[in-house]
Protein backbone atom coordinates (compact mmCIF):
# COMPACT_ATOMS: atom_id res chain seq x y z
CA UNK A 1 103.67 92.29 78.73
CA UNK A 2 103.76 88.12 78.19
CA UNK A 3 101.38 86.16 80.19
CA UNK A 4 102.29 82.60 81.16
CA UNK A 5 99.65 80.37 79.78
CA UNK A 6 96.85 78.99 81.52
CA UNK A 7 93.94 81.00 83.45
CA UNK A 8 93.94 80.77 87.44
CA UNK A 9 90.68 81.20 89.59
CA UNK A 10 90.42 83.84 92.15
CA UNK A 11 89.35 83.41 95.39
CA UNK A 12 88.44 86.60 97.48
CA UNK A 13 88.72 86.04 101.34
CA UNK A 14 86.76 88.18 103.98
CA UNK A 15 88.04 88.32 107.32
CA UNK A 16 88.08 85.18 109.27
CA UNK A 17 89.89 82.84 111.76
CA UNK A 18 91.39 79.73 112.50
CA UNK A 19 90.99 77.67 116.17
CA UNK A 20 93.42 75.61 117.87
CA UNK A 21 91.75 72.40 119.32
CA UNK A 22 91.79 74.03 122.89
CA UNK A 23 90.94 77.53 122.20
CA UNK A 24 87.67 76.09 120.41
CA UNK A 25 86.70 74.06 123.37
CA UNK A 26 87.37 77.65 125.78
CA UNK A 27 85.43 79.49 122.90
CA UNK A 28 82.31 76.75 122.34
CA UNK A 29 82.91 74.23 125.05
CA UNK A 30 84.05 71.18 125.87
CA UNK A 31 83.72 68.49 123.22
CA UNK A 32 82.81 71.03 120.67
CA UNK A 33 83.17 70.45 117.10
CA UNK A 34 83.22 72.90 114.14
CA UNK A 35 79.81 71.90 111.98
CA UNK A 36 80.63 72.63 108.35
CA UNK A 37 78.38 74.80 106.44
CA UNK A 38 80.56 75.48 103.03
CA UNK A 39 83.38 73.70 101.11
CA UNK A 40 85.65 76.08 100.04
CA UNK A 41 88.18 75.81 97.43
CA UNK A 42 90.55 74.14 98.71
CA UNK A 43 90.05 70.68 99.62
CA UNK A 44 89.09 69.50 102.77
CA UNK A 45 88.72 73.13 103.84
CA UNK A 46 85.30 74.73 104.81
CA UNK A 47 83.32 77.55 106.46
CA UNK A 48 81.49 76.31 109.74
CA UNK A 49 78.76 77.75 111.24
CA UNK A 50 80.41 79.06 114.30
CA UNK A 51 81.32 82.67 114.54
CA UNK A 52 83.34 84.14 117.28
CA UNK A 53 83.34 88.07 118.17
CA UNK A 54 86.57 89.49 117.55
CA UNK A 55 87.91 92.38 119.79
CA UNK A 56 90.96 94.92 119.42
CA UNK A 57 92.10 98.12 120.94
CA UNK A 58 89.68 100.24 119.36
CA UNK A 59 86.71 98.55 117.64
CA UNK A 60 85.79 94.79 117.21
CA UNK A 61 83.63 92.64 114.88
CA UNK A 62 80.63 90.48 116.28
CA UNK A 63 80.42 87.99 113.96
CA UNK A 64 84.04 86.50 112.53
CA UNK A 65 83.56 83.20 110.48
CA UNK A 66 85.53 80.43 111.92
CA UNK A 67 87.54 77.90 108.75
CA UNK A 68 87.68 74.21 109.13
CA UNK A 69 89.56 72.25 110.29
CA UNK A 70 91.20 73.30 113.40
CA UNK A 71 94.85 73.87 113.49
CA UNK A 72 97.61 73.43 115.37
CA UNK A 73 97.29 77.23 116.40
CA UNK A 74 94.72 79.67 116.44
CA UNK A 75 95.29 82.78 113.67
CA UNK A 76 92.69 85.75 112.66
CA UNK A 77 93.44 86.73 109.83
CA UNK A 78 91.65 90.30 108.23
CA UNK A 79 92.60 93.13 105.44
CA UNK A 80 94.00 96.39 106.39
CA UNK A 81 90.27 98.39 106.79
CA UNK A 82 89.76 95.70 109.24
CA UNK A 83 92.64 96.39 111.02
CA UNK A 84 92.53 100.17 111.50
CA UNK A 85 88.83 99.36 113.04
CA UNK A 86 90.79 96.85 115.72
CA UNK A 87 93.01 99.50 116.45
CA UNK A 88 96.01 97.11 115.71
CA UNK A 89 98.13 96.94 112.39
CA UNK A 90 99.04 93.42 111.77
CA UNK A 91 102.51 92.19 109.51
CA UNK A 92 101.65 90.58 106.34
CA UNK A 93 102.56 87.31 107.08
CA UNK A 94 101.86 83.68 104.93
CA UNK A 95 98.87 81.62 106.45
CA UNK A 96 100.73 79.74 109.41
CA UNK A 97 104.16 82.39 110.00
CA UNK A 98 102.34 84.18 113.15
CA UNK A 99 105.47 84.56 115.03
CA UNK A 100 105.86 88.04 116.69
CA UNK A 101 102.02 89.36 115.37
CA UNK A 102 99.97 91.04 117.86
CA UNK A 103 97.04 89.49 119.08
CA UNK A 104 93.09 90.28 119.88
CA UNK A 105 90.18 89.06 122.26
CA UNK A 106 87.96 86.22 121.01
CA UNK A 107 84.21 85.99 122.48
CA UNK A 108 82.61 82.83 121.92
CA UNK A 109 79.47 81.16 123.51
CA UNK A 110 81.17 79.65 125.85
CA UNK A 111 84.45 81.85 127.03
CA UNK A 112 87.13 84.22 125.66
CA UNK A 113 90.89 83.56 124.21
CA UNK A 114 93.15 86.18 124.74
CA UNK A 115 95.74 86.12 121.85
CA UNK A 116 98.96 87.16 122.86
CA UNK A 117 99.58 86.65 118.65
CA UNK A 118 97.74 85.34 115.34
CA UNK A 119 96.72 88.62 113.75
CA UNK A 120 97.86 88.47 110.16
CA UNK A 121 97.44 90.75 107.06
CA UNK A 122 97.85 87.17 104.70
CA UNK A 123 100.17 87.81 101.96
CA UNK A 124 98.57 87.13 98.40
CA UNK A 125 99.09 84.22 97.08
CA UNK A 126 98.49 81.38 94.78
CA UNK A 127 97.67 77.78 96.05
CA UNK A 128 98.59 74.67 93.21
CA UNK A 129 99.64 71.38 92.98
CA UNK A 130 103.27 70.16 92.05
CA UNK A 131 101.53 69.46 88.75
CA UNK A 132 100.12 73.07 88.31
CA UNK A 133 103.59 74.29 89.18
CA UNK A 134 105.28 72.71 86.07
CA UNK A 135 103.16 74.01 84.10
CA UNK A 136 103.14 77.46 85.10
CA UNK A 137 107.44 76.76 85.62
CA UNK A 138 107.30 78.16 89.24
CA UNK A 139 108.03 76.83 92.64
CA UNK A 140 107.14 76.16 95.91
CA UNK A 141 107.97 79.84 97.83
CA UNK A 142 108.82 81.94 94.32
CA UNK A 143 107.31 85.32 93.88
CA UNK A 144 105.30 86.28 91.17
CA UNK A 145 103.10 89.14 89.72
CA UNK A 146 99.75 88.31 87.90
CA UNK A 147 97.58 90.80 86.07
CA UNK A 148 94.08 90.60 86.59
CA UNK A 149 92.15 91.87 83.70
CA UNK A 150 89.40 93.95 85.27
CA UNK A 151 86.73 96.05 83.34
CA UNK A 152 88.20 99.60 84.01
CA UNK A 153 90.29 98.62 87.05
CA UNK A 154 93.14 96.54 85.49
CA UNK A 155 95.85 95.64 87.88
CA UNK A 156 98.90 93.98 87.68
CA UNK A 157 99.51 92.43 91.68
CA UNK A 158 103.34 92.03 92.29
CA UNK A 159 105.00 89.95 95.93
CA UNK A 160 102.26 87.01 94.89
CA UNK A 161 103.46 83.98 96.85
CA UNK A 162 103.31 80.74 94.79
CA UNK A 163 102.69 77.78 97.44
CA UNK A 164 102.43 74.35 96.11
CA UNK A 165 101.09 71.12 97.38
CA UNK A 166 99.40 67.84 96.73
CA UNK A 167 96.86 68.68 98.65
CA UNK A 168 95.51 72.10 97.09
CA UNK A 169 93.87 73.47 94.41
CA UNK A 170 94.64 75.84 91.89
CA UNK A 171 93.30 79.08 92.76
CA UNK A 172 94.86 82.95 93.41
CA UNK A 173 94.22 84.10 97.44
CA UNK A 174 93.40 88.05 97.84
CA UNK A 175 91.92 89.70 100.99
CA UNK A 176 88.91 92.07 100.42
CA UNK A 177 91.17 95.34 100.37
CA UNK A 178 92.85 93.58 97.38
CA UNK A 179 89.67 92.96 95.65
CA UNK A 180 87.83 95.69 95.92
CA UNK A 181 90.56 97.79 94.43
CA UNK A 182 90.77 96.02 91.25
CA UNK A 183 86.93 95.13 90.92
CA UNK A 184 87.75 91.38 91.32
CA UNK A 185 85.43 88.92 92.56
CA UNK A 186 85.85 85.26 93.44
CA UNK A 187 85.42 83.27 90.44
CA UNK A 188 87.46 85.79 87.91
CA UNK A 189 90.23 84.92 86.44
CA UNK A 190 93.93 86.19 86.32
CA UNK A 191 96.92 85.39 84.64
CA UNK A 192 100.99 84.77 86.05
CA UNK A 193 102.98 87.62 84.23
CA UNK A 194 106.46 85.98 82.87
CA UNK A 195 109.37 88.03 83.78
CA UNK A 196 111.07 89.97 81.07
């Protein structure tokens, strides 16, 4: 097997969601803002301290972390454990692509949303700038596998979605499913694997 060089940072994401300007002032009120409470690693991009309840067929969660800043439309994003407790088996679908998803009840302080889409399983991928991209010769939309070189749980991840910008970071994006199945933890490292 022959590794592109250069190491890439993981970043392990637990379920969460992203709020439309209107459906956080139904959810928290009007005038409400989200208050940051942690950068993440992308720029400009943080946890807040708000937390909506999140509410499917079957089951729900009562505390869903809500990601900075808002966005043109709201999308909950969780891993596939999640999803058999909502009683509702999303697509895996890039950040943003929430066309024809199926959509949950959110509780906030204030009022509910009722989603009639934004449930996504995200697909794995790898955030970088144009930069990054040249050196690790890939593009913005290519698919790519990267081994991540895990004491006893080595795994080699294949469908990896490269997705470059001027605006992000370099680091790999798995959902806690993902993680917990190879023993990776935010932080670790993994490698591109160069096709043969």
């Amino acid at each position: 097997m022959k590794l592109r060089d250069g190491k890439i940072i993981a970043g392990v994401s637990a379920r969460h969601l992203h709020l439309s300007e209107a459906d956080l002032q139904i959810l928290f009120g009007k005038e409400a803002e989200l208050t940051p409470m942690k950068d993440l690693g992308q720029p400009g991009q943080y946890a807040s301290e708000e937390k909506v309840r999140v509410v499917g067929p079957k089951g729900e969660f009562e505390s869903v972390r809500v990601l900075g800043p808002v966005r043109k439309d709201t999308q909950v994003e969780v891993s596939l454990t999640d999803a058999y407790k909502l009683g509702v088996i999303p697509p895996v679908r890039d950040s943003g692509d929430i066309e024809s998803t199926p959509g949950v009840k959110l509780i906030g302080p204030s009022g509910e949303v009722n989603l009639d889409k934004g449930l996504i399983l995200a697909k794995r991928h790898i955030h970088m700038t144009p930069e990054n991209a040249e050196k690790f010769q890939v593009k913005d939309k290519d698919i790519v596998s990267v081994l991540c070189d895990t004491d006893g749980r080595k795994t080699i991840f294949q469908d990896v979605l490269i997705r470059v910008s001027d605006k992000y970071a370099l680091e790999f994006h798995v959902d806690t499913d993902e993680a917990n199945a190879s023993f990776l933890k935010t932080g670790d490292e993994i490698r591109i694997i160069c096709e043969l």
